[in-house]
PDB file of N, CA and C in Angstrom:
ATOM      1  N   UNK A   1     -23.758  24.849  52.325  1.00  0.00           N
ATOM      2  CA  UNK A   1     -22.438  25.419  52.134  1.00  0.00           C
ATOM      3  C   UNK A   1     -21.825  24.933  50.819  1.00  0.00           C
ATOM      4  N   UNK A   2     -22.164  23.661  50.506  1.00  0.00           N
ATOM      5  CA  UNK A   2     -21.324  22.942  49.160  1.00  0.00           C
ATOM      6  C   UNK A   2     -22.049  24.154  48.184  1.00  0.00           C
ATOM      7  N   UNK A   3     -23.355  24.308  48.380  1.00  0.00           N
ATOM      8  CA  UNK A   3     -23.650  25.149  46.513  1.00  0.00           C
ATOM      9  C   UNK A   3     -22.989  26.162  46.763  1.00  0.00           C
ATOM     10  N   UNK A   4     -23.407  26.870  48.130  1.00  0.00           N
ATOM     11  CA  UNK A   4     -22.537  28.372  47.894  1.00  0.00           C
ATOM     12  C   UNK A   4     -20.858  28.448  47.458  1.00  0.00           C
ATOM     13  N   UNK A   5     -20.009  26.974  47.740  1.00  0.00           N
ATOM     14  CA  UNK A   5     -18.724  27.140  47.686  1.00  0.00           C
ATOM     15  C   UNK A   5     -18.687  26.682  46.016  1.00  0.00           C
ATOM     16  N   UNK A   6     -19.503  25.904  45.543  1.00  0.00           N
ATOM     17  CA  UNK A   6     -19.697  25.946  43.655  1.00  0.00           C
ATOM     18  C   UNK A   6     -20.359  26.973  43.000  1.00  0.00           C
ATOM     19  N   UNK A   7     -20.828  27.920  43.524  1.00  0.00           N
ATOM     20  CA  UNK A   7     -21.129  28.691  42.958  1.00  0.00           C
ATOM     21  C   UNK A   7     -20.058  29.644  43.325  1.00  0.00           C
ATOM     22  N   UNK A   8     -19.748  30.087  44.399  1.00  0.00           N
ATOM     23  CA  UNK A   8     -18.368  31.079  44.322  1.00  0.00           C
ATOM     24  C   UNK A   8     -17.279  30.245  43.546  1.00  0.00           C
ATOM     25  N   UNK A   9     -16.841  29.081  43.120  1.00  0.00           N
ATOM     26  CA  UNK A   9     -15.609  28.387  42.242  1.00  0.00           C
ATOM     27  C   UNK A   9     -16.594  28.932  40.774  1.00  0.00           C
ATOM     28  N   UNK A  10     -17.680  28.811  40.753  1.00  0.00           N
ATOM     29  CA  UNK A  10     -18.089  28.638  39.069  1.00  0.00           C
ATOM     30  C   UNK A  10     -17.931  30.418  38.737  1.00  0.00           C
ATOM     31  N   UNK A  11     -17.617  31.310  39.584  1.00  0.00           N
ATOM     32  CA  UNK A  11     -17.784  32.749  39.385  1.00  0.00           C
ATOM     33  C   UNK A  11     -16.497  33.076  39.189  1.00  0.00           C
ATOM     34  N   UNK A  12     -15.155  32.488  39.480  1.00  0.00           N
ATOM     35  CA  UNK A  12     -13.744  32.812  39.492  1.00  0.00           C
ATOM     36  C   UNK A  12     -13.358  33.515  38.397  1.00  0.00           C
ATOM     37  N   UNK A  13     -13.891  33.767  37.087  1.00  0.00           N
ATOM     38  CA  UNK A  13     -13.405  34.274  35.962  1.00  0.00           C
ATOM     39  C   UNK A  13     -14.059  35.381  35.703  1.00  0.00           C
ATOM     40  N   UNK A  14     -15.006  35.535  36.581  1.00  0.00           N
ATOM     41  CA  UNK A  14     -16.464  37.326  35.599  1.00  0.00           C
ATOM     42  C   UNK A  14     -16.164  38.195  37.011  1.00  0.00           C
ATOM     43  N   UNK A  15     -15.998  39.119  36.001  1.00  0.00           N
ATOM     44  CA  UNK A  15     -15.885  40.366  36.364  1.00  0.00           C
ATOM     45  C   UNK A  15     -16.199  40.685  37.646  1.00  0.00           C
ATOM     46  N   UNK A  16     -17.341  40.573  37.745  1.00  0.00           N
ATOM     47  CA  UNK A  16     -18.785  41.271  38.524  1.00  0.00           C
ATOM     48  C   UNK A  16     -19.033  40.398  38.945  1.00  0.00           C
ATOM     49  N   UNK A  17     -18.812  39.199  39.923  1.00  0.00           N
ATOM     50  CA  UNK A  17     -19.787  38.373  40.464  1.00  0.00           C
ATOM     51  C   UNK A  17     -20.609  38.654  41.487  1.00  0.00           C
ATOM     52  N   UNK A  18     -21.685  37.577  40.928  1.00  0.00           N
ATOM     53  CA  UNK A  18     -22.937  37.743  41.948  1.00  0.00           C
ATOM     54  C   UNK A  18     -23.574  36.648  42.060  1.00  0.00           C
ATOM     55  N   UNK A  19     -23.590  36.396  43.520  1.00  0.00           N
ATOM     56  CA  UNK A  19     -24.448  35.272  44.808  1.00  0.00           C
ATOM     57  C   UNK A  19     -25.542  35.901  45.184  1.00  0.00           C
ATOM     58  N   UNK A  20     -26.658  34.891  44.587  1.00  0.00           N
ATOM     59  CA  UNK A  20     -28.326  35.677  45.299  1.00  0.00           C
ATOM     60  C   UNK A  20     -28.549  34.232  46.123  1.00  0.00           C
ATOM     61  N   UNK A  21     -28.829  34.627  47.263  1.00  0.00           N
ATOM     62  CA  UNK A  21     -29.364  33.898  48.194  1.00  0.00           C
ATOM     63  C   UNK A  21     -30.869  34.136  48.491  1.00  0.00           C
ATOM     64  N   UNK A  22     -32.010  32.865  48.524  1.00  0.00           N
ATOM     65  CA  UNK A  22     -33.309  33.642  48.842  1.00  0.00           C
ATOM     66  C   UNK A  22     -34.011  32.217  49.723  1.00  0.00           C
ATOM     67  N   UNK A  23     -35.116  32.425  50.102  1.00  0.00           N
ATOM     68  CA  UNK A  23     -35.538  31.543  51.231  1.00  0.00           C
ATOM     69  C   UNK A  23     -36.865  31.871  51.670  1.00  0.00           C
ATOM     70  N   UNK A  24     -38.093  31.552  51.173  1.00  0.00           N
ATOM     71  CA  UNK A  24     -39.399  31.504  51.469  1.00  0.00           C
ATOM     72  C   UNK A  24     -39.798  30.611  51.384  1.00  0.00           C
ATOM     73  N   UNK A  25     -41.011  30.490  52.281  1.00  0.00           N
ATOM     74  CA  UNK A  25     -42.287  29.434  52.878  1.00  0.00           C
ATOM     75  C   UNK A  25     -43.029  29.762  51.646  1.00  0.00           C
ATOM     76  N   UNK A  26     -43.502  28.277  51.021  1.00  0.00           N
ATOM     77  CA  UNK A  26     -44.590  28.561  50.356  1.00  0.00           C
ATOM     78  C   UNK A  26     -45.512  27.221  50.601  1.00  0.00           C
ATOM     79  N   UNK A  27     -46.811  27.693  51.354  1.00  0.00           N
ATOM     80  CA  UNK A  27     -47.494  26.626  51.819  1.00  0.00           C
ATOM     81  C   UNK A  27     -47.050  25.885  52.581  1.00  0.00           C
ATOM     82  N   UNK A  28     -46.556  24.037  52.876  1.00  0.00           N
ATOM     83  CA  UNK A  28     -46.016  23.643  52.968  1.00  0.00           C
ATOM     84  C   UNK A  28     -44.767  23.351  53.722  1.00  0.00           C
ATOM     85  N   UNK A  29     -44.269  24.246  52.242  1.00  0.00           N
ATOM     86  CA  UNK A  29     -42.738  23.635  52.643  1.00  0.00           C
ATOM     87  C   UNK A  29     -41.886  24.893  52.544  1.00  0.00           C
ATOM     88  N   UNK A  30     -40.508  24.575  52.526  1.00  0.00           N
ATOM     89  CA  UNK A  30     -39.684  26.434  52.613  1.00  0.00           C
ATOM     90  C   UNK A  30     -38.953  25.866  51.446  1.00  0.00           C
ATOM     91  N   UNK A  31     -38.537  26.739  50.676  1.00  0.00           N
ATOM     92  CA  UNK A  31     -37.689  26.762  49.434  1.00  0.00           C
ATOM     93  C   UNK A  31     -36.654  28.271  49.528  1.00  0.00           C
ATOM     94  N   UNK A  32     -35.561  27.179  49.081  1.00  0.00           N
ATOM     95  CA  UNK A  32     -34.102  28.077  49.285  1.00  0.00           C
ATOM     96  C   UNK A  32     -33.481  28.013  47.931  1.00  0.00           C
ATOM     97  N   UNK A  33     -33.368  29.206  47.225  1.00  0.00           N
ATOM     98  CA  UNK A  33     -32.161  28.857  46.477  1.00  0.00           C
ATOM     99  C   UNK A  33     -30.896  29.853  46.209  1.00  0.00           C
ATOM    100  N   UNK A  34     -30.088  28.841  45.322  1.00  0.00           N
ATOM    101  CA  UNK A  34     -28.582  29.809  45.471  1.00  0.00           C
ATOM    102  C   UNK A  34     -28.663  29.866  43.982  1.00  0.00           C
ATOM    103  N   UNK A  35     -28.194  31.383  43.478  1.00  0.00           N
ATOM    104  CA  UNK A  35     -28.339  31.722  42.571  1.00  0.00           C
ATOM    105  C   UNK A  35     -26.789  32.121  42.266  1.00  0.00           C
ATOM    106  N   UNK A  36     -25.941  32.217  40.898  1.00  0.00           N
ATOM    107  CA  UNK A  36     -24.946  32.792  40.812  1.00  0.00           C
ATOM    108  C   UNK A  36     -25.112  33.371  39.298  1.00  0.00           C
ATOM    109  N   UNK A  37     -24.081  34.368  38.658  1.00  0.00           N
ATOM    110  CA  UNK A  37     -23.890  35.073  37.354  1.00  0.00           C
ATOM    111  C   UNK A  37     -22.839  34.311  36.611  1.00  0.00           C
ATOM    112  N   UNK A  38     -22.362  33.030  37.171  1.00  0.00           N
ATOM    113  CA  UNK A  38     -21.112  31.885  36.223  1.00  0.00           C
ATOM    114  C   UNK A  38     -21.093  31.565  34.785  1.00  0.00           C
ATOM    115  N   UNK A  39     -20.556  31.195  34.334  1.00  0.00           N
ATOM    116  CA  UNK A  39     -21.659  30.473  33.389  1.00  0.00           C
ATOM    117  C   UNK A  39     -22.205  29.237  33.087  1.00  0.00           C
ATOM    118  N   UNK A  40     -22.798  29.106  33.851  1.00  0.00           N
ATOM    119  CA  UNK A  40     -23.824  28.618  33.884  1.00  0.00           C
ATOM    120  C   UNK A  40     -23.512  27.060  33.763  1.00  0.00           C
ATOM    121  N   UNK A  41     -24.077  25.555  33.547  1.00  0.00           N
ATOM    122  CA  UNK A  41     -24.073  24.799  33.469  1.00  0.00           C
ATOM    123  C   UNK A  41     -24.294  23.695  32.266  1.00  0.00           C
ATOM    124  N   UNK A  42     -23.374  22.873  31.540  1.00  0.00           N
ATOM    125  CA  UNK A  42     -23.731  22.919  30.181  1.00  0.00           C
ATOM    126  C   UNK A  42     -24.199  21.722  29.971  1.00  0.00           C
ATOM    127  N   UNK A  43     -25.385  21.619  29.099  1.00  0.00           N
ATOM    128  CA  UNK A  43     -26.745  21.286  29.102  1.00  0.00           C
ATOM    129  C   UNK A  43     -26.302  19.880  29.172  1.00  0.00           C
ATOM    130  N   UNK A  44     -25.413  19.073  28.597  1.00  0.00           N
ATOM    131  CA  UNK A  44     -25.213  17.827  28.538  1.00  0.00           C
ATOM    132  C   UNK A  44     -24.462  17.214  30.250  1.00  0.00           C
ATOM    133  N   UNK A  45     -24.357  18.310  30.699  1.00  0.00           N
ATOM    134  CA  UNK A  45     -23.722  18.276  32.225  1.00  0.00           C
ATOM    135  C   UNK A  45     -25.201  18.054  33.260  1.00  0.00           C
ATOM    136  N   UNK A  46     -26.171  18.596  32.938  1.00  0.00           N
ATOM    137  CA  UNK A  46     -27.384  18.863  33.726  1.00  0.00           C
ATOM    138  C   UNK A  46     -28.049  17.785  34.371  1.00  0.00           C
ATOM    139  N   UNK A  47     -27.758  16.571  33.278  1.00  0.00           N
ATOM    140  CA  UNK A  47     -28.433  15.692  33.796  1.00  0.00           C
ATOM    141  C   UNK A  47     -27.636  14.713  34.543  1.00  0.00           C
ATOM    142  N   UNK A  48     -26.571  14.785  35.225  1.00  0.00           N
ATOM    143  CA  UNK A  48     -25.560  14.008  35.454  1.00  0.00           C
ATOM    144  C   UNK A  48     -25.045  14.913  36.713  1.00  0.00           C
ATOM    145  N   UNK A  49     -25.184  16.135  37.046  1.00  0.00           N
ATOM    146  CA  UNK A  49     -24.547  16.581  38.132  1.00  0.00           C
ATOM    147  C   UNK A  49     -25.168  15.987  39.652  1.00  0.00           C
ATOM    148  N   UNK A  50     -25.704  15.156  39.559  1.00  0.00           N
ATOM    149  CA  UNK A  50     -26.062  14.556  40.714  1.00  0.00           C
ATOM    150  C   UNK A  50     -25.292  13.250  41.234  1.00  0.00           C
ATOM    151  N   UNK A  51     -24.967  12.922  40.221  1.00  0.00           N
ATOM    152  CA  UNK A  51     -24.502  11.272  40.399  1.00  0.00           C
ATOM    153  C   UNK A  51     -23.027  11.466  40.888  1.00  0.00           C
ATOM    154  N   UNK A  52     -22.834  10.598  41.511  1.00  0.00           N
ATOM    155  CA  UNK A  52     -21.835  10.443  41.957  1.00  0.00           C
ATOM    156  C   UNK A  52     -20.711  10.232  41.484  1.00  0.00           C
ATOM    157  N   UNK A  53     -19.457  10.487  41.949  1.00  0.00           N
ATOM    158  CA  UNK A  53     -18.295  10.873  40.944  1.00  0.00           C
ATOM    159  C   UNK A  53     -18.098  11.867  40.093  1.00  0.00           C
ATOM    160  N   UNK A  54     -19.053  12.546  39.594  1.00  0.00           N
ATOM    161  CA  UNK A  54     -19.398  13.142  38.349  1.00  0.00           C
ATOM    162  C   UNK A  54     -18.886  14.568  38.591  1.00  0.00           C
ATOM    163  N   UNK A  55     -17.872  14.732  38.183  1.00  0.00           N
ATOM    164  CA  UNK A  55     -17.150  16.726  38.254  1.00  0.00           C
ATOM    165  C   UNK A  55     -16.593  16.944  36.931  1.00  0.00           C
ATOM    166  N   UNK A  56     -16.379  18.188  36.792  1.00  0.00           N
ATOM    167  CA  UNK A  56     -15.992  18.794  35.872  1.00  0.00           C
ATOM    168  C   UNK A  56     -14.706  19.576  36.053  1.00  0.00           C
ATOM    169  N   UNK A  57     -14.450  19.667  37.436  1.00  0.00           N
ATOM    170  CA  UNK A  57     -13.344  20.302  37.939  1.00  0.00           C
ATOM    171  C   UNK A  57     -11.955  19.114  37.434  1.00  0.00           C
ATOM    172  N   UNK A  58     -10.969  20.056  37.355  1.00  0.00           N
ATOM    173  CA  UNK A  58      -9.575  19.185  37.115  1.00  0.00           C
ATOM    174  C   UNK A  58      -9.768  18.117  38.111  1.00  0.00           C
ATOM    175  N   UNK A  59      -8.641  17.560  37.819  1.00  0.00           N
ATOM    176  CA  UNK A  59      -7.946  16.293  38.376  1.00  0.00           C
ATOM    177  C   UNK A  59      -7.334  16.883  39.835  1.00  0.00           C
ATOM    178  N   UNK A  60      -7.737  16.288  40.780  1.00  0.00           N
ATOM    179  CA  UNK A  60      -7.441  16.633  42.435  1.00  0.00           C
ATOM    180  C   UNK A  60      -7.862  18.012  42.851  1.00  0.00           C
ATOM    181  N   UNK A  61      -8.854  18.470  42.163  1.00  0.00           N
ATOM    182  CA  UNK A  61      -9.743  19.395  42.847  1.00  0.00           C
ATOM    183  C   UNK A  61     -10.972  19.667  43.263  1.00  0.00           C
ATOM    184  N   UNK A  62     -11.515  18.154  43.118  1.00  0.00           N
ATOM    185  CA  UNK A  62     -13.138  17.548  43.786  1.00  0.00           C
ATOM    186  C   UNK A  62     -13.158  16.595  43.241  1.00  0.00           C
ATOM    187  N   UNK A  63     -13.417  15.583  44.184  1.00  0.00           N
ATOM    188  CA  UNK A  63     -13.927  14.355  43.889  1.00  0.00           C
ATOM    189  C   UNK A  63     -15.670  14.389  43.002  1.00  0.00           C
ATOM    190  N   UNK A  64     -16.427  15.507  42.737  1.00  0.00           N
ATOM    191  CA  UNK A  64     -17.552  15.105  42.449  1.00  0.00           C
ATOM    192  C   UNK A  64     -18.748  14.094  43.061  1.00  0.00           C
ATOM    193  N   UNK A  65     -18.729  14.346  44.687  1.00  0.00           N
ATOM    194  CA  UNK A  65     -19.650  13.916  45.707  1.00  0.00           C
ATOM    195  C   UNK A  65     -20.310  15.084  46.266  1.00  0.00           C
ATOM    196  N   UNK A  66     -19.582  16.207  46.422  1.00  0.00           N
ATOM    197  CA  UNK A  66     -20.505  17.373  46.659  1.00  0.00           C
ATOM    198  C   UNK A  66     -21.783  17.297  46.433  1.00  0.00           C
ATOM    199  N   UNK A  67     -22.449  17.188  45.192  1.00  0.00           N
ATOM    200  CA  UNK A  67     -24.226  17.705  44.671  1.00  0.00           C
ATOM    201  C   UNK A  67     -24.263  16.990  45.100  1.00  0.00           C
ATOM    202  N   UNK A  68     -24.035  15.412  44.885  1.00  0.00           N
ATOM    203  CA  UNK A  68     -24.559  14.309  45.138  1.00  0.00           C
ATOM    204  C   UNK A  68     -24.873  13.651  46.334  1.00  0.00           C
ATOM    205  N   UNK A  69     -23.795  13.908  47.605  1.00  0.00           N
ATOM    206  CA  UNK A  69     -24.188  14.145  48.962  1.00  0.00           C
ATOM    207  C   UNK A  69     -25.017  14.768  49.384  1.00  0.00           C
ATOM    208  N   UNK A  70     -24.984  16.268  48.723  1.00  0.00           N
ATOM    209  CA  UNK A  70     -26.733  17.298  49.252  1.00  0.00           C
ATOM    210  C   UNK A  70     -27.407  16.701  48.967  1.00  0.00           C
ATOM    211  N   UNK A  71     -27.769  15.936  47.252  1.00  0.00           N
ATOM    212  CA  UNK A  71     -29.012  15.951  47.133  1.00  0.00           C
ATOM    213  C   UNK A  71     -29.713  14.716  47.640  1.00  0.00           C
ATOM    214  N   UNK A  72     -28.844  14.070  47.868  1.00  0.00           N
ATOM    215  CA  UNK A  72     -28.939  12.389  49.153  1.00  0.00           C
ATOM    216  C   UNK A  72     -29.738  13.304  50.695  1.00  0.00           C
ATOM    217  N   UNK A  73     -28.434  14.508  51.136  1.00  0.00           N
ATOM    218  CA  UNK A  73     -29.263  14.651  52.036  1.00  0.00           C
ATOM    219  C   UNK A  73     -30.498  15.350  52.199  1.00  0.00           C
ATOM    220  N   UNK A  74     -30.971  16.179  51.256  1.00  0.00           N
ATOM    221  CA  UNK A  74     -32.149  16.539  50.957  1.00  0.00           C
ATOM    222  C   UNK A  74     -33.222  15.302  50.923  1.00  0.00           C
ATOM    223  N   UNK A  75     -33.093  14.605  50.076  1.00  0.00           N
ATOM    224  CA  UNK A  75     -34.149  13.385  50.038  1.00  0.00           C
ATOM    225  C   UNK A  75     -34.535  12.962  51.354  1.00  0.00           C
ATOM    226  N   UNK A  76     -33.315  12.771  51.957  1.00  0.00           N
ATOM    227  CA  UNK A  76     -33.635  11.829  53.073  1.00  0.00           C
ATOM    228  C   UNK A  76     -33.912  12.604  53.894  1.00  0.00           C
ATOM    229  N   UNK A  77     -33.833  14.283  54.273  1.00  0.00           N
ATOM    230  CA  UNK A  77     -35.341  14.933  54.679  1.00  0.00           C
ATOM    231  C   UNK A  77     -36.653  15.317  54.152  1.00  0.00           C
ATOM    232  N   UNK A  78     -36.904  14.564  53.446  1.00  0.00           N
ATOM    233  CA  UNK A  78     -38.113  14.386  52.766  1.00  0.00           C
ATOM    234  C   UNK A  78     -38.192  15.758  51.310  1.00  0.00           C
ATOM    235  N   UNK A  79     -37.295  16.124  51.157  1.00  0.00           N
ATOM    236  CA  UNK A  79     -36.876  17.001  50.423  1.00  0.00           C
ATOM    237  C   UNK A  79     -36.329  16.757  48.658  1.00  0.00           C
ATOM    238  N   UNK A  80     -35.794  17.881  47.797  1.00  0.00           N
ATOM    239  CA  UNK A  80     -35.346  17.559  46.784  1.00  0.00           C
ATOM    240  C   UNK A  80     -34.333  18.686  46.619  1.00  0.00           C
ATOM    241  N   UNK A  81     -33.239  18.825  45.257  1.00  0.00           N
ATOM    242  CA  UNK A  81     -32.005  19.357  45.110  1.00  0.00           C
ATOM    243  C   UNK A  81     -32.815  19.456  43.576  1.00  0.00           C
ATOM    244  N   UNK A  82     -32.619  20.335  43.220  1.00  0.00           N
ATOM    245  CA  UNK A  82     -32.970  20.891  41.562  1.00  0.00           C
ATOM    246  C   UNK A  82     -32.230  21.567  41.295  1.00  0.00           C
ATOM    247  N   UNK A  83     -31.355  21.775  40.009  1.00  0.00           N
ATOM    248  CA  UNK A  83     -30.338  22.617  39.515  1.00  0.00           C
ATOM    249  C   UNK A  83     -31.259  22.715  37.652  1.00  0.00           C
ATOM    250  N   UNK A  84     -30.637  23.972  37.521  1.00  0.00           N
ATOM    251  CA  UNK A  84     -31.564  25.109  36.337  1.00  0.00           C
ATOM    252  C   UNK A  84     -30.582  25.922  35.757  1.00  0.00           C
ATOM    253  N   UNK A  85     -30.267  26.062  34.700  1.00  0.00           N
ATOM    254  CA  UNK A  85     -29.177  27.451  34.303  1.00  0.00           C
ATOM    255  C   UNK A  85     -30.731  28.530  34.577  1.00  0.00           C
ATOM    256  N   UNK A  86     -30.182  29.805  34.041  1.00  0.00           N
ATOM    257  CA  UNK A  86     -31.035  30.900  34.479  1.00  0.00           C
ATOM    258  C   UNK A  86     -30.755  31.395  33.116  1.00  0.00           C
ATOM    259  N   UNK A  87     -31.988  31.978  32.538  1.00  0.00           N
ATOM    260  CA  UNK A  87     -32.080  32.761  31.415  1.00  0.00           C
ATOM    261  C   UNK A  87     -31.133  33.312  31.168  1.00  0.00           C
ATOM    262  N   UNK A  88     -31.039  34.622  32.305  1.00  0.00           N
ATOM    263  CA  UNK A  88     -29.781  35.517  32.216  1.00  0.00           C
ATOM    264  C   UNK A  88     -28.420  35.298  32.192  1.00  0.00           C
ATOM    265  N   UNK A  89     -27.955  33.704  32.825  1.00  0.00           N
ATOM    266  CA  UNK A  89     -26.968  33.319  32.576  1.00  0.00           C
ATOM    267  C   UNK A  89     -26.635  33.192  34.025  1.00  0.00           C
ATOM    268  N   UNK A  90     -25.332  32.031  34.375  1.00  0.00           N
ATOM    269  CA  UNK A  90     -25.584  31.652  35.254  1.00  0.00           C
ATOM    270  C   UNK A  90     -26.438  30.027  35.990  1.00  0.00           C
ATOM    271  N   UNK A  91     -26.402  30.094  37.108  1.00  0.00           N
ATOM    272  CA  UNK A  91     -26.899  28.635  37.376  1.00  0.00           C
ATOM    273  C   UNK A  91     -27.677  28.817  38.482  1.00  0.00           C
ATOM    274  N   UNK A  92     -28.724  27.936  38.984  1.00  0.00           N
ATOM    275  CA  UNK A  92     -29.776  28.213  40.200  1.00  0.00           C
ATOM    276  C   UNK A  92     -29.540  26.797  40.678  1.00  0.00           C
ATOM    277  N   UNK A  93     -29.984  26.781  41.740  1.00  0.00           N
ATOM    278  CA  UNK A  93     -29.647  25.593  42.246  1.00  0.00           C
ATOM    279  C   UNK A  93     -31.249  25.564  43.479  1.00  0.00           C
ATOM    280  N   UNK A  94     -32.086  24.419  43.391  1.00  0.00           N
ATOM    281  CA  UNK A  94     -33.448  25.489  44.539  1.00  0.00           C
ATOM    282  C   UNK A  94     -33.328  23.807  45.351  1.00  0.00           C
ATOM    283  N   UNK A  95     -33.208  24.275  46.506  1.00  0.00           N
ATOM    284  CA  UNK A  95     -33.821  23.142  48.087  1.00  0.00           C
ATOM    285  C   UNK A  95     -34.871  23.302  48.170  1.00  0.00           C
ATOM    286  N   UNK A  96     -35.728  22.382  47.942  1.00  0.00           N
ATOM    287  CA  UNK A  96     -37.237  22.378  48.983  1.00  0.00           C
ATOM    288  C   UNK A  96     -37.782  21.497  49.800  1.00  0.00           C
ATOM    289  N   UNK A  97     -37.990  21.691  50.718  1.00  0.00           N
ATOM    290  CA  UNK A  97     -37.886  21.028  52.225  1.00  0.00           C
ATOM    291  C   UNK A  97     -39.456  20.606  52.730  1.00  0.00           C
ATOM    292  N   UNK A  98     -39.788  20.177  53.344  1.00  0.00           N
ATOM    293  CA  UNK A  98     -41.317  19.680  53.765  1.00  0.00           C
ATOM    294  C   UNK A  98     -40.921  21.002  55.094  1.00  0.00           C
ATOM    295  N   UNK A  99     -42.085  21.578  55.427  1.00  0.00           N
ATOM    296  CA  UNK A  99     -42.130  22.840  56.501  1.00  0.00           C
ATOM    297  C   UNK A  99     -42.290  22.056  57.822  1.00  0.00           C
ATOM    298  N   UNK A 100     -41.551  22.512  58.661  1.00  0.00           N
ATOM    299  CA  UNK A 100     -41.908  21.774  60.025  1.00  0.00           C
ATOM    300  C   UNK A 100     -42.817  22.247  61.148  1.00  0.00           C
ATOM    301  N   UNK A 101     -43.209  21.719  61.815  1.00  0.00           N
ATOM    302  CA  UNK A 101     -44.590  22.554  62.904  1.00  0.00           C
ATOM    303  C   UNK A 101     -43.306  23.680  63.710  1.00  0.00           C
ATOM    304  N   UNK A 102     -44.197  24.535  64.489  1.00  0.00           N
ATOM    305  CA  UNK A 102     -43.298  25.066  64.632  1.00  0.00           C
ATOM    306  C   UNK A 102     -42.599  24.935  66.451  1.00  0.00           C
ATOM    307  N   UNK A 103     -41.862  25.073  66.753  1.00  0.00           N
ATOM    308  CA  UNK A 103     -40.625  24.400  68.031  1.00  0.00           C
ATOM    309  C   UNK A 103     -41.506  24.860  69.150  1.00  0.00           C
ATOM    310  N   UNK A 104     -41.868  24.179  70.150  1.00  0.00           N
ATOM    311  CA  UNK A 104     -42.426  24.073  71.501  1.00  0.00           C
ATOM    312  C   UNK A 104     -41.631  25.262  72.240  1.00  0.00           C
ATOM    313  N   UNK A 105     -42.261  26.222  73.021  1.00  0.00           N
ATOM    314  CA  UNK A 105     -41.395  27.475  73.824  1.00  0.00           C
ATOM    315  C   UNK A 105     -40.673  26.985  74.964  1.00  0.00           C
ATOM    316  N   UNK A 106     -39.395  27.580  74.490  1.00  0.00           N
ATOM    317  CA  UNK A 106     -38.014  26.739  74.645  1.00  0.00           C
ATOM    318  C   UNK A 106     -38.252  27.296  76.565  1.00  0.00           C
ATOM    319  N   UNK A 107     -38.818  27.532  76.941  1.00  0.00           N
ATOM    320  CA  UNK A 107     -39.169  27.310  78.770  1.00  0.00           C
ATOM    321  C   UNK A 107     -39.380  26.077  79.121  1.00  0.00           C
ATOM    322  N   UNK A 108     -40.516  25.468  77.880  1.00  0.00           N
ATOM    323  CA  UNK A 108     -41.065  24.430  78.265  1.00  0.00           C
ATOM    324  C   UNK A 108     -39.970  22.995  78.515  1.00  0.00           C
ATOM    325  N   UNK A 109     -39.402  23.263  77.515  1.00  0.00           N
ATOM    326  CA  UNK A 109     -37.967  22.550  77.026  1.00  0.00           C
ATOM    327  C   UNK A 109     -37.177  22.232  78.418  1.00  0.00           C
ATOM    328  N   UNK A 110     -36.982  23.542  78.797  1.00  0.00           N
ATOM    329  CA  UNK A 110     -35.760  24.040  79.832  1.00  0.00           C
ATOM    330  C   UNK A 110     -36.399  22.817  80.909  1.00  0.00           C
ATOM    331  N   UNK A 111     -37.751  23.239  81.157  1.00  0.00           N
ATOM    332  CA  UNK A 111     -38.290  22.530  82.510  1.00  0.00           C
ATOM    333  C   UNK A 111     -38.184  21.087  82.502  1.00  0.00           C
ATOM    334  N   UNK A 112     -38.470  20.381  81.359  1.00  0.00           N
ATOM    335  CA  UNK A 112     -38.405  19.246  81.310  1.00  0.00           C
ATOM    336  C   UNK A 112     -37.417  18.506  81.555  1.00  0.00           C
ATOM    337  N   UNK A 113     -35.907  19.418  80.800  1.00  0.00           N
ATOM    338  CA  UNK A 113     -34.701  18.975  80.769  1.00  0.00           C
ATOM    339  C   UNK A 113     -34.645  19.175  82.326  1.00  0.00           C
ATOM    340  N   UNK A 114     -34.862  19.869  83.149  1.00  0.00           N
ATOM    341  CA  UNK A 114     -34.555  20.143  84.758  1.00  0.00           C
ATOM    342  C   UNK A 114     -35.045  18.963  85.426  1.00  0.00           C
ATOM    343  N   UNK A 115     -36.076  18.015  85.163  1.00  0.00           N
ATOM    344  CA  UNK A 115     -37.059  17.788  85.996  1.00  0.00           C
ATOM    345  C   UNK A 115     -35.755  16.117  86.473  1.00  0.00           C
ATOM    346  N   UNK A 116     -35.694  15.716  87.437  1.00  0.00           N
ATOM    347  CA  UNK A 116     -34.909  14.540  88.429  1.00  0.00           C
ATOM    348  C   UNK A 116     -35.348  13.410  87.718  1.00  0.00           C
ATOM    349  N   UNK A 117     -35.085  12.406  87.689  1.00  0.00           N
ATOM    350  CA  UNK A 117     -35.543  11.347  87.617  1.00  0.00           C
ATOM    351  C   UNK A 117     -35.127  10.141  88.881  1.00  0.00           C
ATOM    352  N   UNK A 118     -36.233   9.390  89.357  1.00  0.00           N
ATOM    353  CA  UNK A 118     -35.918   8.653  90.188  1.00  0.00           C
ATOM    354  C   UNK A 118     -35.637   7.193  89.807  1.00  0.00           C
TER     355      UNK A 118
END
């Protein structure tokens, strides 16, 4: 939710905005990213939007923990947070996640949760 709500703040001024959302398995793991038409992210900003404190927004309108909370919690699902301007202009932002087996059939679930204990 934090990229999609920085990427709808980084779009407030163009015309035409546009949010691409996308989300495929590749091998592995699943990769998500949020795409916007803003402009984009400036290059001396790139390497620093992770760290903590670190915004660009005025004074009392983000503390600048946002990225830096995702990309904490990404890691610590075995994951990573990558941010990219985009050729066309604009900023990408891509999650990629380790793939998980896939969920036991939720009957099986049900029964277990039913079963008494003595």
């Amino acid at each position: 939710m934090n990229l999609i709500g920085n990427a709808v703040q980084a779009m407030k001024e163009i015309d035409a905005p546009v949010l691409s959302l996308s989300a495929q398995v590749d091998h592995n793991q699943v990769v998500i990213s949020v795409a916007d038409n803003g402009p984009g992210i400036a290059a001396d900003h790139l390497g620093h939007i992770f760290e903590p404190f670190f915004t660009t927004k005025a004074p009392g309108s983000g503390l600048g923990l946002g990225l830096s909370i995702s990309s904490r919690i990404m890691e610590d699902l075995g994951g990573r947070l990558q941010a990219m301007n985009q050729t066309e202009g604009g900023a990408s932002f891509t999650i990629t996640l380790p793939r998980s087996s896939a969920p036991e059939p939720s009957g099986s679930r049900i029964e277990q949760e039913n079963q008494t204990h003595a």
